[in-house]
Protein backbone atom coordinates (compact mmCIF):
# COMPACT_ATOMS: atom_id res chain seq x y z
CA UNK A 1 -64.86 -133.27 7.22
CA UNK A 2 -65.85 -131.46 4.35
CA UNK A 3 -67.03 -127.55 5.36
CA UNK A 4 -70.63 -126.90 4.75
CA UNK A 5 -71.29 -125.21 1.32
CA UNK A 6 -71.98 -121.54 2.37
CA UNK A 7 -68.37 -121.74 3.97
CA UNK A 8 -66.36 -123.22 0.80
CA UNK A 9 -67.17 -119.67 -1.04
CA UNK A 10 -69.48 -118.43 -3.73
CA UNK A 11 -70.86 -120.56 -6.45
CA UNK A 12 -69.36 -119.40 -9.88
CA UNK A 13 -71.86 -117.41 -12.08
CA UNK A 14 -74.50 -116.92 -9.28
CA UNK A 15 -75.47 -113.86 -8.35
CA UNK A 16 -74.57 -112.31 -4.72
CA UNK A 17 -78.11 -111.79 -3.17
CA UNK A 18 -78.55 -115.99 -4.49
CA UNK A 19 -75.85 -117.44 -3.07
CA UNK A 20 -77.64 -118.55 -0.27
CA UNK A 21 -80.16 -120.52 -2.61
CA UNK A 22 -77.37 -122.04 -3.93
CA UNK A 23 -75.50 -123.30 -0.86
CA UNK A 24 -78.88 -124.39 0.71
CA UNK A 25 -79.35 -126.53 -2.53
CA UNK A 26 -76.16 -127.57 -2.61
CA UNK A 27 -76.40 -129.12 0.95
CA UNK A 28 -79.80 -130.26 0.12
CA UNK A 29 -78.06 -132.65 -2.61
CA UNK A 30 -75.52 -133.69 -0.81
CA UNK A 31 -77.76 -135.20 1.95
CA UNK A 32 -79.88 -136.74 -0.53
CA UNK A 33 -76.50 -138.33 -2.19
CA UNK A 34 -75.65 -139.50 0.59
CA UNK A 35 -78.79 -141.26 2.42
CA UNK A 36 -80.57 -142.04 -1.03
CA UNK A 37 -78.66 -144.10 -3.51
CA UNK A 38 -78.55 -147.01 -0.95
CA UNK A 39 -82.27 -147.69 -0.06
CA UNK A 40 -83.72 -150.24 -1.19
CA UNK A 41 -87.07 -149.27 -3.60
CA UNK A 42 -89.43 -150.89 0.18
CA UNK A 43 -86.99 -148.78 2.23
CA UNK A 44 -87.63 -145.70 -0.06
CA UNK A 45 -91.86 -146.22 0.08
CA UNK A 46 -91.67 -146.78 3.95
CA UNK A 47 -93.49 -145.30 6.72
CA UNK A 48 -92.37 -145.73 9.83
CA UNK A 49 -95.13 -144.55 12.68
CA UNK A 50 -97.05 -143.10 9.31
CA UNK A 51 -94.57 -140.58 8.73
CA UNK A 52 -93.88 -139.55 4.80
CA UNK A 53 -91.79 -141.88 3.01
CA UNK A 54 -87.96 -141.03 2.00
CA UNK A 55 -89.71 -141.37 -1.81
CA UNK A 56 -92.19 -138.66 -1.57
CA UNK A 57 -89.95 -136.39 0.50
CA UNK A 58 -87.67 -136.45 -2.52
CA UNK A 59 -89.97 -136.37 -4.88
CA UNK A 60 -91.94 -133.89 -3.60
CA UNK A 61 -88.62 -131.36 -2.90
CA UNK A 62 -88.02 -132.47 -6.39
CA UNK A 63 -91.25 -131.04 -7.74
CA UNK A 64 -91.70 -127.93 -5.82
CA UNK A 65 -88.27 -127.19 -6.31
CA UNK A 66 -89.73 -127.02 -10.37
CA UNK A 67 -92.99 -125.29 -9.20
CA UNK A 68 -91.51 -123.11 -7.43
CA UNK A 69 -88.74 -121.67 -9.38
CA UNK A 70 -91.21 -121.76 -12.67
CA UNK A 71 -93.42 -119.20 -11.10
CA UNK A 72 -89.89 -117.08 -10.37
CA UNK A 73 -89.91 -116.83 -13.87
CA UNK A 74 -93.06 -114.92 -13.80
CA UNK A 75 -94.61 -118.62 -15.74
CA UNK A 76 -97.74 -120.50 -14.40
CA UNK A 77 -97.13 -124.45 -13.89
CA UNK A 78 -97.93 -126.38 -17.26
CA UNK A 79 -100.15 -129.33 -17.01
CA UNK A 80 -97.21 -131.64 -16.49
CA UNK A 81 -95.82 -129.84 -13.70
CA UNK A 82 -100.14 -130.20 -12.22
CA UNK A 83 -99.56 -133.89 -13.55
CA UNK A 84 -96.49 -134.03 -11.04
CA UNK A 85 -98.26 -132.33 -8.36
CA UNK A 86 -100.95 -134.63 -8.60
CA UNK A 87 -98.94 -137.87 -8.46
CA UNK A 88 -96.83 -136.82 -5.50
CA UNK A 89 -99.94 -137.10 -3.04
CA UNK A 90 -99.18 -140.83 -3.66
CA UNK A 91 -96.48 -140.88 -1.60
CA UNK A 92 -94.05 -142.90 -3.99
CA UNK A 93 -91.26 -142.70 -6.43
CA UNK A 94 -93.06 -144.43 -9.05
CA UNK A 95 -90.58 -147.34 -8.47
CA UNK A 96 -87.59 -145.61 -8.78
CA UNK A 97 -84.58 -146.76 -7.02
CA UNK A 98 -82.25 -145.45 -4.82
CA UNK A 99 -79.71 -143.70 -7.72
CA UNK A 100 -82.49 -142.89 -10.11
CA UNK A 101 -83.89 -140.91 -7.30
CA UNK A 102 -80.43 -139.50 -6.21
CA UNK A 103 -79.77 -138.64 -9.94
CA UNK A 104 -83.08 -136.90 -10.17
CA UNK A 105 -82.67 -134.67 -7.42
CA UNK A 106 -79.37 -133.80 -8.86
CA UNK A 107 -81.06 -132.86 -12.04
CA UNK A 108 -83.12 -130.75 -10.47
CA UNK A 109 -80.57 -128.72 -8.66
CA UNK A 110 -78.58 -128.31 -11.60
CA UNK A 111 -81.54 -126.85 -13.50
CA UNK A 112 -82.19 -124.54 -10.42
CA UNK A 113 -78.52 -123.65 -10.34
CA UNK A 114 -79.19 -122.49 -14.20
CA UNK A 115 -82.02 -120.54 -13.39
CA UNK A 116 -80.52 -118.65 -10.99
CA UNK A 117 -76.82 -118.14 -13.06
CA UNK A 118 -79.66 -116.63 -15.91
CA UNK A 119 -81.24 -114.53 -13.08
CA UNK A 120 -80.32 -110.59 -12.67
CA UNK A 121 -80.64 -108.99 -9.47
CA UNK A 122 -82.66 -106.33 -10.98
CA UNK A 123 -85.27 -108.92 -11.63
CA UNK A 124 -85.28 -109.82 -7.56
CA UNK A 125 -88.02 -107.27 -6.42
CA UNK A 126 -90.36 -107.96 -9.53
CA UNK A 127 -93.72 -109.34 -8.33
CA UNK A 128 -94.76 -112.86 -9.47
CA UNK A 129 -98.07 -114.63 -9.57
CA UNK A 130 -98.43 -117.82 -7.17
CA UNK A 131 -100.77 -120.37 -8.26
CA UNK A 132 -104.27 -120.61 -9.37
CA UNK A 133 -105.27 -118.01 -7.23
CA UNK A 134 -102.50 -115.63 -8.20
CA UNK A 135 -101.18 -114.62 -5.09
CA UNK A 136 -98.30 -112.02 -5.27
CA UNK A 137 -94.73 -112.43 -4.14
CA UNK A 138 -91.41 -111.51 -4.67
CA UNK A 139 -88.93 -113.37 -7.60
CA UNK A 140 -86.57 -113.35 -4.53
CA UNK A 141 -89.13 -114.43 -1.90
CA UNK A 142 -89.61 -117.38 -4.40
CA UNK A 143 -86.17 -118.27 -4.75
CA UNK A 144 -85.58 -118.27 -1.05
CA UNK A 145 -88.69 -120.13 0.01
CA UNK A 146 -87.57 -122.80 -2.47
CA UNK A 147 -84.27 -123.35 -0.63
CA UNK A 148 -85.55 -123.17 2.61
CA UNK A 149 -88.62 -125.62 1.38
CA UNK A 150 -86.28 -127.75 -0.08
CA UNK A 151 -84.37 -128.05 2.60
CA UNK A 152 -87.01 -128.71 5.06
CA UNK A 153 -87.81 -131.46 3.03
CA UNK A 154 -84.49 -132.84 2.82
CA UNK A 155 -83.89 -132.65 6.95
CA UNK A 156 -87.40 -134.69 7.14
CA UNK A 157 -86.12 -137.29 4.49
CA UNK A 158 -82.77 -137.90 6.12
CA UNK A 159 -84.49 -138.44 9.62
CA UNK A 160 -86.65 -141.17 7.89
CA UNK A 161 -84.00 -142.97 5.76
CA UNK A 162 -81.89 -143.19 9.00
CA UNK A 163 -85.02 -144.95 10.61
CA UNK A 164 -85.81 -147.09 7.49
CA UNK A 165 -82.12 -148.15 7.01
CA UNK A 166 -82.06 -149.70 10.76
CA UNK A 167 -84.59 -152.12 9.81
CA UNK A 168 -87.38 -152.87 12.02
């Protein structure tokens, strides 16, 4: 069994105070490697008992996860990133299958994995503007509540692609 990524020892290039981010990430991707790429495009949109589909779970980590670490930068969200935002509440992948989602996510948590290579712990304690209403937090807060939203995402999406791959 392979060890959890927090235990297999620091990412290369990261800083210290983000490894964490990185290993949470990291294990984030993994799960949806492993549960994704084999749903069918109906067992991705599913919602068992109304719960949120495996799609928009992904989707959605996929998204915030951009949101999110844009606003680390000190930036405000574009109007594709509101465009993205916008079509999540959909609960869908657009179509996507299985891999194209997988690969996606992957995407995504290489380009956070750059972010935070090209971040510098003196930049951790800067404040940073959240959202239309500009509400203050940390670079670092940002970074972490990424991870950990991330990863709540993640848990939720394995739980339903275990249900949806059992058939009815």
């Amino acid at each position: 069994m392979t060890q959890p990524a927090w235990l297999r020892g620091p990412v290369q290039g990261i800083p210290t105070l983000l490894q964490p981010v990185a290993h949470a990430l990291i294990d984030a991707d993994e799960d949806v490697q492993k549960f994704v790429p084999s749903l069918s495009v109906e067992q991705l949109a599913l919602r068992p008992a109304g719960v949120a589909s495996v799609a928009y779970h992904v989707t959605h980590a996929i998204g915030s996860l951009d949101r999110l670490f844009t606003y680390a930068r000190g930036e405000a969200l574009d109007e594709g990133q509101l465009a993205v935002l916008a079509a999540e509440k959909k609960f869908d992948a657009g179509g996507a299958t299985g891999p194209q989602l997988a690969a996606q996510f992957a995407a995504a948590v290489a380009r956070a994995h750059t972010q935070l290579r090209a971040t510098q712990e003196s930049e951790l304690q800067l404040t940073r503007s959240v959202g239309r209403a500009k509400l203050p937090a940390s670079t670092l807060g940002l970074l972490v509540h990424a991870a950990e939203h991330t990863a709540r995402h993640v848990g939720q999406m394995v739980t339903t692609a275990k249900m949806v791959s059992k058939g009815p």
